[in-house]
PDB file of N, CA and C in Angstrom:
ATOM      1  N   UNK A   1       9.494  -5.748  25.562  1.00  0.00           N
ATOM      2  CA  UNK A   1       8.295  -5.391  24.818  1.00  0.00           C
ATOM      3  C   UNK A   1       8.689  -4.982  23.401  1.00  0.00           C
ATOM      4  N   UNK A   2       7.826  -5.680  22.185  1.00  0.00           N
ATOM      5  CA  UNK A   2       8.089  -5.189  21.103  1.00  0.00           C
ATOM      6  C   UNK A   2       7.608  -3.491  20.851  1.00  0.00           C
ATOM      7  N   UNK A   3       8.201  -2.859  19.735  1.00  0.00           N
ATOM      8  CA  UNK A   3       8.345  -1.706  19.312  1.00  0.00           C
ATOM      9  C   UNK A   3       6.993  -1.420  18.758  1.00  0.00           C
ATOM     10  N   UNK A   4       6.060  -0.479  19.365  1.00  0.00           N
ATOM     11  CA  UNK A   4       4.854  -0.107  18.494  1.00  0.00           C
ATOM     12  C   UNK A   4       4.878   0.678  17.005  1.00  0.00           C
ATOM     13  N   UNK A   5       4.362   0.312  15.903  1.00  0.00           N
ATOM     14  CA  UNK A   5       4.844   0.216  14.450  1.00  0.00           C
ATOM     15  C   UNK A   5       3.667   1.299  14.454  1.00  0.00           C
ATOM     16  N   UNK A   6       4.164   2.793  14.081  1.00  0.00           N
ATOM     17  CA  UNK A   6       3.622   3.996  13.614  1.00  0.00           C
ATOM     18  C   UNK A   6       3.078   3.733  12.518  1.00  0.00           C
ATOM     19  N   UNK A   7       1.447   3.750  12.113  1.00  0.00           N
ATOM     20  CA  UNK A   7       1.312   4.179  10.865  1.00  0.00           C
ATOM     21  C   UNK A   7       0.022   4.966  10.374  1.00  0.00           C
ATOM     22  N   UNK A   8       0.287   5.943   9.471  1.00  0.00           N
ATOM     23  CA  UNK A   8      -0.654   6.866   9.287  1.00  0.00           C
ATOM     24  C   UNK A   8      -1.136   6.490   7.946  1.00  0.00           C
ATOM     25  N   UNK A   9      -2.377   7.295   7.766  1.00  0.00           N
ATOM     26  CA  UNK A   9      -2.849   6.794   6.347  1.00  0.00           C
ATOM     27  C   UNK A   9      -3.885   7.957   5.883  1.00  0.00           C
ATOM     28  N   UNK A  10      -3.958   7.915   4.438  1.00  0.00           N
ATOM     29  CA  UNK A  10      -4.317   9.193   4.289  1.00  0.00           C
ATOM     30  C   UNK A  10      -5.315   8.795   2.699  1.00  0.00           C
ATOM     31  N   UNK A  11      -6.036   8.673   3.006  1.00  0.00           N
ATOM     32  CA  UNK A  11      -7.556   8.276   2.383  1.00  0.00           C
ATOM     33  C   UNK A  11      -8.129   9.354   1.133  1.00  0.00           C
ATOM     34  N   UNK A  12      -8.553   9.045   0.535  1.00  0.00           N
ATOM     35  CA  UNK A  12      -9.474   9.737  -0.488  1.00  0.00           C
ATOM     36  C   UNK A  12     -10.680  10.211   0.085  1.00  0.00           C
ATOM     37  N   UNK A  13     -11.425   8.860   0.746  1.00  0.00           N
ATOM     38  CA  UNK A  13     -12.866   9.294   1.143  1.00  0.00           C
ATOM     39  C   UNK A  13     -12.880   8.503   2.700  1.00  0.00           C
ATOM     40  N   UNK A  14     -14.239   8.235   3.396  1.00  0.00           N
ATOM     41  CA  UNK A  14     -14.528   7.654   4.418  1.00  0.00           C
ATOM     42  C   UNK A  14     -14.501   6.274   3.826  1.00  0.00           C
ATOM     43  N   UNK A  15     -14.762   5.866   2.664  1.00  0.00           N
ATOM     44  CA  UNK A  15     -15.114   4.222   2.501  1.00  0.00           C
ATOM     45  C   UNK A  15     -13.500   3.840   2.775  1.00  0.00           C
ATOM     46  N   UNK A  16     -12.215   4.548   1.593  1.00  0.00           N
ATOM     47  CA  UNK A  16     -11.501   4.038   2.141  1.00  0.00           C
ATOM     48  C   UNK A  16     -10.852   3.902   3.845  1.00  0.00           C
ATOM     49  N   UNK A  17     -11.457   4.753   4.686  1.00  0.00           N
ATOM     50  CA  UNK A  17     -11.137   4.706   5.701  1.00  0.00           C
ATOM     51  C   UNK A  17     -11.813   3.697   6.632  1.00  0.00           C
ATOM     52  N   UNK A  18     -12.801   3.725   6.051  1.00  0.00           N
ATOM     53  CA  UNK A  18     -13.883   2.320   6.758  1.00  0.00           C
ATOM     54  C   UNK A  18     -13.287   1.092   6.591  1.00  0.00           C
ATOM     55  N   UNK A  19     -12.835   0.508   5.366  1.00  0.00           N
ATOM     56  CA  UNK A  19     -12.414  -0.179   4.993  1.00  0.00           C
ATOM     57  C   UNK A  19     -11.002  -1.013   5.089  1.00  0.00           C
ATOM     58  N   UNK A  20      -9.891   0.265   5.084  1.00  0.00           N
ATOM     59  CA  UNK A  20      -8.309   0.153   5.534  1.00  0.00           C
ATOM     60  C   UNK A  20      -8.104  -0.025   6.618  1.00  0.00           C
ATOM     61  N   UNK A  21      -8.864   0.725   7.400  1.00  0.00           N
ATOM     62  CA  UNK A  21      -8.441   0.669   9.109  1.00  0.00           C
ATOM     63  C   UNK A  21      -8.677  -0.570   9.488  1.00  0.00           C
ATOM     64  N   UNK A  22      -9.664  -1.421   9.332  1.00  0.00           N
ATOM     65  CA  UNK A  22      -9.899  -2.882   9.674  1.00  0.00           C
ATOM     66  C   UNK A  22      -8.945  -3.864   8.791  1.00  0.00           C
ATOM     67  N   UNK A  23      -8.590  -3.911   8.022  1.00  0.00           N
ATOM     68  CA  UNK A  23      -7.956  -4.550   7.335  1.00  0.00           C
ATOM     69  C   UNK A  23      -6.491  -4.554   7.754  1.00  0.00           C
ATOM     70  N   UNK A  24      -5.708  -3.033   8.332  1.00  0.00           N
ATOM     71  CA  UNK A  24      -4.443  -2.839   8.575  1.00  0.00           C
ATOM     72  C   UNK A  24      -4.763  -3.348   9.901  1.00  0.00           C
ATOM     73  N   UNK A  25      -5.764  -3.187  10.969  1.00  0.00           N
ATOM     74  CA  UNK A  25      -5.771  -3.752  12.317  1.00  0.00           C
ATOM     75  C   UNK A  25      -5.530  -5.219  12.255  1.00  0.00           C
ATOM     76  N   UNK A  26      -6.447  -5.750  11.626  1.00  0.00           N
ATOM     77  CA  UNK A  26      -6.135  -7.446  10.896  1.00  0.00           C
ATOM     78  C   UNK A  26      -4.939  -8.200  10.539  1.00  0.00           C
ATOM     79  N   UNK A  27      -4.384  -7.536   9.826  1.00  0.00           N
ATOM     80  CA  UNK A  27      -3.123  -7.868   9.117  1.00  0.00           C
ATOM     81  C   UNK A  27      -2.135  -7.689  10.414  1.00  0.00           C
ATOM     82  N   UNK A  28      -2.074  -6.894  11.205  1.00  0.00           N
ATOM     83  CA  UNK A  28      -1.596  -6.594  12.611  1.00  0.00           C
ATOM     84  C   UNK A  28      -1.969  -7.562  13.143  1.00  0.00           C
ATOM     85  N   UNK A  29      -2.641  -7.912  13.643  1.00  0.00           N
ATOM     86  CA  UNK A  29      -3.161  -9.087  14.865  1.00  0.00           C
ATOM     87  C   UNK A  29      -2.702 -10.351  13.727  1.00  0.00           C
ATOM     88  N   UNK A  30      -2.729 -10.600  12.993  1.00  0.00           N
ATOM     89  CA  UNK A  30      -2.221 -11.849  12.347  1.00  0.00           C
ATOM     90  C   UNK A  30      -0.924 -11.728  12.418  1.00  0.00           C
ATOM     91  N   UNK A  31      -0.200 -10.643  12.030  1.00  0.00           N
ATOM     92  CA  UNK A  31       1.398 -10.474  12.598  1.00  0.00           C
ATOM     93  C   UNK A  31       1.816 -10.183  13.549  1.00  0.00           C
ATOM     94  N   UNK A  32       0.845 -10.471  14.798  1.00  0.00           N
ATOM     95  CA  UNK A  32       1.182 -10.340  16.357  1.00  0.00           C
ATOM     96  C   UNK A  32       2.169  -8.881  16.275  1.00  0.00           C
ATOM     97  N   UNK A  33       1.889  -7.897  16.012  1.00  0.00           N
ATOM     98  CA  UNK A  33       2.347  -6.858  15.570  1.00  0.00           C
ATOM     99  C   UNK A  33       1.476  -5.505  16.211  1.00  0.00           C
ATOM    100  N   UNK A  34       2.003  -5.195  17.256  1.00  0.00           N
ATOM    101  CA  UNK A  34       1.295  -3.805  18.128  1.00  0.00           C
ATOM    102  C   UNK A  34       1.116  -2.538  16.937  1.00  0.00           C
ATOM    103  N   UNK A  35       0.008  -1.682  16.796  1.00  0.00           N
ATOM    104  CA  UNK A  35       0.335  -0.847  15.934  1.00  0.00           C
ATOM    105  C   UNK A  35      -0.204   0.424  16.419  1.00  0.00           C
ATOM    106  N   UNK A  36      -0.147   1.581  15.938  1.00  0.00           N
ATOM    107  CA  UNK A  36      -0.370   2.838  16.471  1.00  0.00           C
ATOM    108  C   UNK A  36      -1.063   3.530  14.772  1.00  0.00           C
ATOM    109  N   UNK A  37      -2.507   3.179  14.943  1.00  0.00           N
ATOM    110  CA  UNK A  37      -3.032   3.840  13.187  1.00  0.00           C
ATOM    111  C   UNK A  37      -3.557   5.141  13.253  1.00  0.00           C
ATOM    112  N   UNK A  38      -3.069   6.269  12.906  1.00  0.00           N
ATOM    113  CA  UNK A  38      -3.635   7.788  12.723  1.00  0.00           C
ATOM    114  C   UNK A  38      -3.893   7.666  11.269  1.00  0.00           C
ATOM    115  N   UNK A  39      -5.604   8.392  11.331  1.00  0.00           N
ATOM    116  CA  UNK A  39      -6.022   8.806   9.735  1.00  0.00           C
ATOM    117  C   UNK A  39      -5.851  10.132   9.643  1.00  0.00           C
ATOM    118  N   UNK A  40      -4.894  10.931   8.643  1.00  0.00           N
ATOM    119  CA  UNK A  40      -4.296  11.959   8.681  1.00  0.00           C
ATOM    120  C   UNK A  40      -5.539  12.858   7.126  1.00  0.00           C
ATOM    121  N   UNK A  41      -5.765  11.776   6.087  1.00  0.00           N
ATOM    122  CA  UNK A  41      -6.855  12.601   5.634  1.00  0.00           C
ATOM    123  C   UNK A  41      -7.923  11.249   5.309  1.00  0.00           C
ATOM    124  N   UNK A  42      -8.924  11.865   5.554  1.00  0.00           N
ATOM    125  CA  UNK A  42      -9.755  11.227   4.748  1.00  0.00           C
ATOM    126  C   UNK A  42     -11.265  11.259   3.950  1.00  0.00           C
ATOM    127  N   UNK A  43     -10.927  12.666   3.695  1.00  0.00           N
ATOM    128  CA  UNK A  43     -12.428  13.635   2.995  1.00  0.00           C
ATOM    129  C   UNK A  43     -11.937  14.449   1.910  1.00  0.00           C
ATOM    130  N   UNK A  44     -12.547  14.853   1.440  1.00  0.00           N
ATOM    131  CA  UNK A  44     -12.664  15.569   0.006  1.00  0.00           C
ATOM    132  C   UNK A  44     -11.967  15.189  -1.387  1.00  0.00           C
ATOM    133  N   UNK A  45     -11.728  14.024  -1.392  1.00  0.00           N
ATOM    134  CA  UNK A  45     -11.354  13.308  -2.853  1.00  0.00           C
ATOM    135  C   UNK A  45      -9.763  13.047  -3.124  1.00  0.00           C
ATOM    136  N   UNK A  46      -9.892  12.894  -4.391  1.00  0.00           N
ATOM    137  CA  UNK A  46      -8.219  12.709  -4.634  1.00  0.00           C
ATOM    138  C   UNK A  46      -7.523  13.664  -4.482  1.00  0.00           C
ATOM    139  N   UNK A  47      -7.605  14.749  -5.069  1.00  0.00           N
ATOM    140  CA  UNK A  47      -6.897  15.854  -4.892  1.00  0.00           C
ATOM    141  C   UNK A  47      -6.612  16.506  -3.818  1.00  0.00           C
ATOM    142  N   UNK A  48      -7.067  16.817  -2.732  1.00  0.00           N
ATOM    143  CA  UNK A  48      -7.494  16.793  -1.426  1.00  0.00           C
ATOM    144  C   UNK A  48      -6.389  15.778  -0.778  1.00  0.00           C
ATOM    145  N   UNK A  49      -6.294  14.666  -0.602  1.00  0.00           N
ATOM    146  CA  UNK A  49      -5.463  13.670  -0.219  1.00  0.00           C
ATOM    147  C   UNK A  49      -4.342  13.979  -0.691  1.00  0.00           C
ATOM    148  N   UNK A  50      -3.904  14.238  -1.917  1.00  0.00           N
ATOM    149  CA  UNK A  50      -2.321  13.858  -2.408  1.00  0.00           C
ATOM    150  C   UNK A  50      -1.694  15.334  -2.300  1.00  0.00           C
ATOM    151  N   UNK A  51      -2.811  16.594  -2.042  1.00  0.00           N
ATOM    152  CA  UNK A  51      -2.149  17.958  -1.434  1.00  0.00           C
ATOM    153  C   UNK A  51      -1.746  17.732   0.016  1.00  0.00           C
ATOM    154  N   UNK A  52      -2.637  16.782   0.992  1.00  0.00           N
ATOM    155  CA  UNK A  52      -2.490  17.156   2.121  1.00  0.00           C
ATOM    156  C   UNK A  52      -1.092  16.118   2.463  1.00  0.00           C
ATOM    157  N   UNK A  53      -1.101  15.352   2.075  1.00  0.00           N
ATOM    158  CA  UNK A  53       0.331  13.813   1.967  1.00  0.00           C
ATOM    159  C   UNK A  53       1.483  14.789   1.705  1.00  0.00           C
ATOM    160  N   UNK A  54       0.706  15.460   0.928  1.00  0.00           N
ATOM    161  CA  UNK A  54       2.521  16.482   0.284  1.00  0.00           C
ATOM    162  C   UNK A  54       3.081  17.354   1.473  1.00  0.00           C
ATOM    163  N   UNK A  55       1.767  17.785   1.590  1.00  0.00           N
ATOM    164  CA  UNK A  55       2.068  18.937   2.870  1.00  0.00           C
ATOM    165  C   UNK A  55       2.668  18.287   3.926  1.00  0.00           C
ATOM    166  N   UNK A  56       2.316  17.027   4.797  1.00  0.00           N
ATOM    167  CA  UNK A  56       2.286  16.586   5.339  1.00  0.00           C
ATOM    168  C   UNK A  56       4.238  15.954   5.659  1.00  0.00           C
ATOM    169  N   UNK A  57       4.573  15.699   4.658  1.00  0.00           N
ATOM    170  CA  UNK A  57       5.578  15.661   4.367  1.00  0.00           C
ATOM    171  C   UNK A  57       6.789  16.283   4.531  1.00  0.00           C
ATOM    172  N   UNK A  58       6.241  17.357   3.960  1.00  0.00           N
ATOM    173  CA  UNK A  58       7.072  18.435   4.174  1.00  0.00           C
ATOM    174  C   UNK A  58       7.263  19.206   5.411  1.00  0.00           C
ATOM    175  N   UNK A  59       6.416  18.854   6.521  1.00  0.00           N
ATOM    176  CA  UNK A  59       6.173  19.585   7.683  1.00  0.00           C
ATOM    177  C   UNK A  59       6.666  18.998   8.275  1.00  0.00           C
ATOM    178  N   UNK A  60       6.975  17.225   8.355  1.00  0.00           N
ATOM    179  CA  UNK A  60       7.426  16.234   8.951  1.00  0.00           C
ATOM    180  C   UNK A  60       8.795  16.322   8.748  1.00  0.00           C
ATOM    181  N   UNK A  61       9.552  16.465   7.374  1.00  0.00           N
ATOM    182  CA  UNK A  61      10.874  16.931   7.285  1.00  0.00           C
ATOM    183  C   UNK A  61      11.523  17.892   7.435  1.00  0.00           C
ATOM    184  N   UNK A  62      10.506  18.985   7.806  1.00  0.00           N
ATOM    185  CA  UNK A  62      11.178  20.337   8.110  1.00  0.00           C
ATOM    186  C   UNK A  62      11.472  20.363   9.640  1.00  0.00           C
ATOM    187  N   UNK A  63      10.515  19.056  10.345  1.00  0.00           N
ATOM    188  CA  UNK A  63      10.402  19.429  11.945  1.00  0.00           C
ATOM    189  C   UNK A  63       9.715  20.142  12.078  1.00  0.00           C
ATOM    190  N   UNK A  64       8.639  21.008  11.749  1.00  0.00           N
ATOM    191  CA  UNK A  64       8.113  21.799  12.166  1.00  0.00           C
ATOM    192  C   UNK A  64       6.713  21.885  13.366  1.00  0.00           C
ATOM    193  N   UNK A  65       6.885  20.466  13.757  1.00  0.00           N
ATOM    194  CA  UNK A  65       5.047  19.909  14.107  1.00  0.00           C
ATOM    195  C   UNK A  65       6.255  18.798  15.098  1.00  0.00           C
ATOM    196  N   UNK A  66       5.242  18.262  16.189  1.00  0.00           N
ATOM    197  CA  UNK A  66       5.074  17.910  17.133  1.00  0.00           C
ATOM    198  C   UNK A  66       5.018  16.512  16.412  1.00  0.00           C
ATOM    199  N   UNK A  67       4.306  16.194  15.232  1.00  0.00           N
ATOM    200  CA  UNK A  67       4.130  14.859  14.874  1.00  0.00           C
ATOM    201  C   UNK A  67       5.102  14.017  14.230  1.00  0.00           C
ATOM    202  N   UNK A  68       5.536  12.746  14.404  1.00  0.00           N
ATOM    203  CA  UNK A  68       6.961  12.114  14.317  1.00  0.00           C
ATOM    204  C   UNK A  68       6.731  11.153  12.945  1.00  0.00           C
ATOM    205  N   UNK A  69       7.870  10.864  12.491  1.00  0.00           N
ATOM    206  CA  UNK A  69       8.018  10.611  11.041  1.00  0.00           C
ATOM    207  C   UNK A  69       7.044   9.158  11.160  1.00  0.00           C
ATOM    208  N   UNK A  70       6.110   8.448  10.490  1.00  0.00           N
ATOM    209  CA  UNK A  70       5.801   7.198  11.068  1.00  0.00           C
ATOM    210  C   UNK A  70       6.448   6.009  10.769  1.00  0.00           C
ATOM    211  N   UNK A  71       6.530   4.934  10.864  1.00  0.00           N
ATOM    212  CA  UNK A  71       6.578   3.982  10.831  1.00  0.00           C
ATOM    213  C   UNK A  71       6.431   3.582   9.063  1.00  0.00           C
ATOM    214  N   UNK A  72       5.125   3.651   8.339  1.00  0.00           N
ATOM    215  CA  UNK A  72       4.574   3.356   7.672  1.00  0.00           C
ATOM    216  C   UNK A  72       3.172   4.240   7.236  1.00  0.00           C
ATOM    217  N   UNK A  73       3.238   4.871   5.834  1.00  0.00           N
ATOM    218  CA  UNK A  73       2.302   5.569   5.364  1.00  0.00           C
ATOM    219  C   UNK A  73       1.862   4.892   4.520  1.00  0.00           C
ATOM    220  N   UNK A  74       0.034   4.245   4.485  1.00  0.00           N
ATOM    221  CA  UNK A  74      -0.622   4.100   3.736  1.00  0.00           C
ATOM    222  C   UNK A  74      -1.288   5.288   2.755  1.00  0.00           C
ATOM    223  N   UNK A  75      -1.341   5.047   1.706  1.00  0.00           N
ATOM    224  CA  UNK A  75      -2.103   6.147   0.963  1.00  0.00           C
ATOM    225  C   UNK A  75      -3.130   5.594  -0.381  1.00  0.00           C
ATOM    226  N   UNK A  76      -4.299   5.804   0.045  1.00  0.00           N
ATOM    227  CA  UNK A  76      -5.504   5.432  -0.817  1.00  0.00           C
ATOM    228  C   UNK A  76      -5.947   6.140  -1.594  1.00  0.00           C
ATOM    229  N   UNK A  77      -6.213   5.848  -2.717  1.00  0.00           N
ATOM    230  CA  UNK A  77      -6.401   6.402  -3.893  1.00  0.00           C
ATOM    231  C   UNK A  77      -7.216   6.164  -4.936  1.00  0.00           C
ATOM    232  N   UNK A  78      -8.621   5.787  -5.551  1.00  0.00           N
ATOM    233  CA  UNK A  78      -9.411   5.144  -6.303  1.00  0.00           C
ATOM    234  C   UNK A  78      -8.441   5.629  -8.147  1.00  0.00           C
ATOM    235  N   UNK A  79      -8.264   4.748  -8.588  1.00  0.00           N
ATOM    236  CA  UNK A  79      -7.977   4.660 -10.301  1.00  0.00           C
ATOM    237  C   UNK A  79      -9.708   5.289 -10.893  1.00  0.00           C
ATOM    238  N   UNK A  80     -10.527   5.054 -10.569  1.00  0.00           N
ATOM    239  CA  UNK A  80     -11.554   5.414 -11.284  1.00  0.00           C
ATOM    240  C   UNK A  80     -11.422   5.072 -12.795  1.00  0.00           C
ATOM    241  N   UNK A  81     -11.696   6.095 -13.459  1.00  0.00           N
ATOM    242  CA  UNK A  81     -11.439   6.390 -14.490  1.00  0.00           C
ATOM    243  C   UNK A  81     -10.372   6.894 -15.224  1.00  0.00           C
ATOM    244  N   UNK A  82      -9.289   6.526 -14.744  1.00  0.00           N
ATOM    245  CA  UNK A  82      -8.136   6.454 -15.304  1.00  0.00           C
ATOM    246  C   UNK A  82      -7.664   5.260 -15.028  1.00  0.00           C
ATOM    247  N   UNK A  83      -6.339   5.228 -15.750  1.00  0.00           N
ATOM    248  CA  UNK A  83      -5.705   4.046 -15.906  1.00  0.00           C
ATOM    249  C   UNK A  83      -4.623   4.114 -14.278  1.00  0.00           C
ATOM    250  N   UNK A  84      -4.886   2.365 -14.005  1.00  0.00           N
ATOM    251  CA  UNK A  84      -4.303   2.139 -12.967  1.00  0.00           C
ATOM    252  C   UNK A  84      -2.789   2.502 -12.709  1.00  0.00           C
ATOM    253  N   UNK A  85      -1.953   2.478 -13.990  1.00  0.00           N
ATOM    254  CA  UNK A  85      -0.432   2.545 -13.785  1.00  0.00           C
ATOM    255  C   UNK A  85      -0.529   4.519 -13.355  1.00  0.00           C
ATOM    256  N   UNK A  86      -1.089   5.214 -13.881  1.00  0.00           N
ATOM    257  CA  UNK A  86      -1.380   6.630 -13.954  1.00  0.00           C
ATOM    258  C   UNK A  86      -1.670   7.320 -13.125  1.00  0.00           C
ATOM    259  N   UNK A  87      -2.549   6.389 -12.030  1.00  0.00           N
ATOM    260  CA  UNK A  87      -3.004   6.933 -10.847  1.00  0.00           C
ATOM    261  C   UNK A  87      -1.752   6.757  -9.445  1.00  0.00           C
ATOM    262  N   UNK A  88      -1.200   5.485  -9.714  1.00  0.00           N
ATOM    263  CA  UNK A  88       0.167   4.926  -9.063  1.00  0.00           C
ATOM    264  C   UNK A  88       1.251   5.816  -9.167  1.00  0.00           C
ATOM    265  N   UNK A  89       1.335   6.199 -10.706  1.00  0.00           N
ATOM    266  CA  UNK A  89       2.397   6.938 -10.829  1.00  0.00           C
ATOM    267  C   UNK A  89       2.315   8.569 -10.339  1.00  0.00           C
ATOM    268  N   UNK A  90       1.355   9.008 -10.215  1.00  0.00           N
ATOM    269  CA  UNK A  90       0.578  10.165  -9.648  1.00  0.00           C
ATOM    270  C   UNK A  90       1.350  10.239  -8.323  1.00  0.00           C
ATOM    271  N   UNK A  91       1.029   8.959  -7.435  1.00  0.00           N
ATOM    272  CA  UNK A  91       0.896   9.262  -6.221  1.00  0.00           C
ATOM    273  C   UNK A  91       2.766   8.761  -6.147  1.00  0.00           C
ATOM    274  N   UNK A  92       2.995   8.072  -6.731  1.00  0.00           N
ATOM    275  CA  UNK A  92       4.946   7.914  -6.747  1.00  0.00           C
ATOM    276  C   UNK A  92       5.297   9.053  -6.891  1.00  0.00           C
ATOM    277  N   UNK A  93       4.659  10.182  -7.480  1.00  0.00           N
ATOM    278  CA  UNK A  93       5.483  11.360  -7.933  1.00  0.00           C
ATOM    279  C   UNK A  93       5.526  12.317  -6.802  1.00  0.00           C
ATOM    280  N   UNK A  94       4.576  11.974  -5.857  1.00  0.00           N
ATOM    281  CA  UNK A  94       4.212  12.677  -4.841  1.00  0.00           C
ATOM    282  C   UNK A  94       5.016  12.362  -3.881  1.00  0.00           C
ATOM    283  N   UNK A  95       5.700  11.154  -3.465  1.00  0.00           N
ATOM    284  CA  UNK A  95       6.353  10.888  -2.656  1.00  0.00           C
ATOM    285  C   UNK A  95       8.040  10.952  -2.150  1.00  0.00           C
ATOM    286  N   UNK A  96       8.456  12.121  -0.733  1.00  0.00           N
ATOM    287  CA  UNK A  96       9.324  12.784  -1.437  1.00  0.00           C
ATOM    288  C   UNK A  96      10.687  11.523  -1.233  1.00  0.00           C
ATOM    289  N   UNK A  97      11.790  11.720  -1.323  1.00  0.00           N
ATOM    290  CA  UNK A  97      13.004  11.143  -0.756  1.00  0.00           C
ATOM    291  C   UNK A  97      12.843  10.492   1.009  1.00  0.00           C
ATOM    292  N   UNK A  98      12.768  11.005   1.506  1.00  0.00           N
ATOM    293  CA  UNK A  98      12.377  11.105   3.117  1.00  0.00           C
ATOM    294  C   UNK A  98      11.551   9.922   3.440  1.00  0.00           C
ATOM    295  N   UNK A  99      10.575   9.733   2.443  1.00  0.00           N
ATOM    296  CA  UNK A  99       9.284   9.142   2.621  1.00  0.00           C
ATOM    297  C   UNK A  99       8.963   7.298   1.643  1.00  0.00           C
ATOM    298  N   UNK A 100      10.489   7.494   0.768  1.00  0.00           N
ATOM    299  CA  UNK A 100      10.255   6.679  -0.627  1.00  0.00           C
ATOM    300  C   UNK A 100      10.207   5.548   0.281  1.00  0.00           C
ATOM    301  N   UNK A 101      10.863   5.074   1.417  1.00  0.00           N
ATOM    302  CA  UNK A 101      11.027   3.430   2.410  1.00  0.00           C
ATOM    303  C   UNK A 101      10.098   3.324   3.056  1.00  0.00           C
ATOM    304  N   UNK A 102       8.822   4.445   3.085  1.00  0.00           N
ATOM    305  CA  UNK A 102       8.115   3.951   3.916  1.00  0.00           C
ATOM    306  C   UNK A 102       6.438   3.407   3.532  1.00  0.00           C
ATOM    307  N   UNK A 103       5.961   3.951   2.026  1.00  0.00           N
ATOM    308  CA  UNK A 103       4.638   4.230   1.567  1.00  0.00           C
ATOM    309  C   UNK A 103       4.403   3.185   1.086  1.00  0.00           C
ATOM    310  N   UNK A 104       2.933   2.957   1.768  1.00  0.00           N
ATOM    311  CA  UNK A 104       2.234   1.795   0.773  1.00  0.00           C
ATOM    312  C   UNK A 104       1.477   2.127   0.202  1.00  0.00           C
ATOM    313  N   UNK A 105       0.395   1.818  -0.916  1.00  0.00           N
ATOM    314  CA  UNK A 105      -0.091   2.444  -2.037  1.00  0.00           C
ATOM    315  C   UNK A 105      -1.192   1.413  -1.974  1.00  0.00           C
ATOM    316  N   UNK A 106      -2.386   2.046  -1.850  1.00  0.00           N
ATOM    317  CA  UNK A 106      -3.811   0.992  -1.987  1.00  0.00           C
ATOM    318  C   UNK A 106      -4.715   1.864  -3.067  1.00  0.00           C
ATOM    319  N   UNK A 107      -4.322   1.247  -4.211  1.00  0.00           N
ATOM    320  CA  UNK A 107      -5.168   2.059  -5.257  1.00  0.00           C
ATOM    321  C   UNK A 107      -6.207   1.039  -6.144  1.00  0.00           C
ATOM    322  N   UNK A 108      -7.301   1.008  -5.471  1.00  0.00           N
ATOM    323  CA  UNK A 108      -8.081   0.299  -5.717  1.00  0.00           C
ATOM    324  C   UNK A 108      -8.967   0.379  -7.228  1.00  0.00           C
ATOM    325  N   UNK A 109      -9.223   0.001  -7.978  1.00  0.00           N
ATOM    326  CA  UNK A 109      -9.334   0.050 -10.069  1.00  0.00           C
ATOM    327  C   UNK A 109     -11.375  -0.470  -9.458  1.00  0.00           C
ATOM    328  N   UNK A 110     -11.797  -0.686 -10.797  1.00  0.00           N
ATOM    329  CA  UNK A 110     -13.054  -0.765 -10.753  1.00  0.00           C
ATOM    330  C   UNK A 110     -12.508  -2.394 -10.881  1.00  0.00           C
ATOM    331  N   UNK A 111     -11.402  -3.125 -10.625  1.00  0.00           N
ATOM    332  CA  UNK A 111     -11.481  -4.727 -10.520  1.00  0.00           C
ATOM    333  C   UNK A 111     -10.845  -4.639  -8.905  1.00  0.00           C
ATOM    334  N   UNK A 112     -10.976  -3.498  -8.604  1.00  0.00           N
ATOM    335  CA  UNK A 112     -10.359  -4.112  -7.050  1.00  0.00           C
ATOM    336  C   UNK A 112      -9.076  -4.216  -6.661  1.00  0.00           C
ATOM    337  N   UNK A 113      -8.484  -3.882  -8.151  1.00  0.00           N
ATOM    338  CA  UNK A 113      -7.317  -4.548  -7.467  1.00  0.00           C
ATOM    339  C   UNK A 113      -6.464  -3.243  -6.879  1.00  0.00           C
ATOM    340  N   UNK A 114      -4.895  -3.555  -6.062  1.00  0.00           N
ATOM    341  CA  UNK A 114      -4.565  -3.066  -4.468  1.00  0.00           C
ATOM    342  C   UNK A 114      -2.836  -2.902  -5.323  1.00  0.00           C
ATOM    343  N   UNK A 115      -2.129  -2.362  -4.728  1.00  0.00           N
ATOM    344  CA  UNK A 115      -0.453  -2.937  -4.913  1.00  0.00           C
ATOM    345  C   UNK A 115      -0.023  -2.441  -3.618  1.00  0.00           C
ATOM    346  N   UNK A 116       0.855  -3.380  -3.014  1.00  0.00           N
ATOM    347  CA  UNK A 116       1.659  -3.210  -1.922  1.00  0.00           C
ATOM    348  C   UNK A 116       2.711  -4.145  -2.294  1.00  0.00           C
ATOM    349  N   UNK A 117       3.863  -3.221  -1.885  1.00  0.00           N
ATOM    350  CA  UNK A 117       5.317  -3.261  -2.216  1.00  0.00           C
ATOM    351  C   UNK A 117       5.366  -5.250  -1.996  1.00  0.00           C
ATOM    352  N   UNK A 118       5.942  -5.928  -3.078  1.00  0.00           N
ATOM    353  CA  UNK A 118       6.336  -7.159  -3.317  1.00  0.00           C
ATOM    354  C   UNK A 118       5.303  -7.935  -3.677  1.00  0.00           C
ATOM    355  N   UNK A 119       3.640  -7.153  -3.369  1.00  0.00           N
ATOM    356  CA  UNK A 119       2.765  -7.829  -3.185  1.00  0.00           C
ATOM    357  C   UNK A 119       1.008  -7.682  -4.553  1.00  0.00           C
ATOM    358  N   UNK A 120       1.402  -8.347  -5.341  1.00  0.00           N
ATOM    359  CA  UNK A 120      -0.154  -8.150  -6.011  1.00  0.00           C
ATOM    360  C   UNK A 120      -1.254  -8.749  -6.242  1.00  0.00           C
ATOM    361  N   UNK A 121      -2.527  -7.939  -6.006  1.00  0.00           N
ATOM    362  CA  UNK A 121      -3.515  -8.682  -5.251  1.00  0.00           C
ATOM    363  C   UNK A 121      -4.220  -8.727  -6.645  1.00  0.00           C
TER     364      UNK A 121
END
């Protein structure tokens, strides 16, 4: 039996959660790929998200929690009104050593557009 692929994700709002979770299930079933998806935040805005990712982090590397390093961390983020490289780099800054091999970054601009590692949409 293949290895079930941990991954958590940690949202800005409910749309991105409405939205990611079907899309990462998708992308799974097209890569015949078992997956295990926990939404770790996904309410009260940006700021809200990139405190709780931090925390989250840090609790995971200290050992302190029952919950195991995952697989793969999505993290959503709207550019809004800022500039797309700014909002990216925001959330790069956030991400510690422990964590740099595993994060994907869905930071969606008022054109939509996404970045995942090798990949631009």
């Amino acid at each position: 039996m293949s290895k079930v692929l941990r991954i958590d994700l940690f949202a800005e709002d409910r749309a991105h959660e409405e939205f990611l979770k079907p899309l990462i299930q998708r992308l799974a079933r097209e890569e015949k790929c078992e997956i295990r998806l926990a939404v770790r935040s996904a309410r009260g805005g940006h700021g809200r998200a990139i405190e709780e990712f931090k925390a989250y982090q840090r609790i995971i590397s200290a050992g302190h929690s029952e919950l195991q390093r995952p697989d793969v961390v999505c993290v959503a983020i709207d550019a809004n009104c800022h500039r797309w490289t700014d909002r990216r780099e925001e959330i790069a800054r956030a991400v510690t050593e422990d964590f740099k091999d595993r994060v994907i970054l869905a930071c969606p601009d008022r054109l939509c557009a996404c970045s995942w590692p090798g990949v631009s949409l």
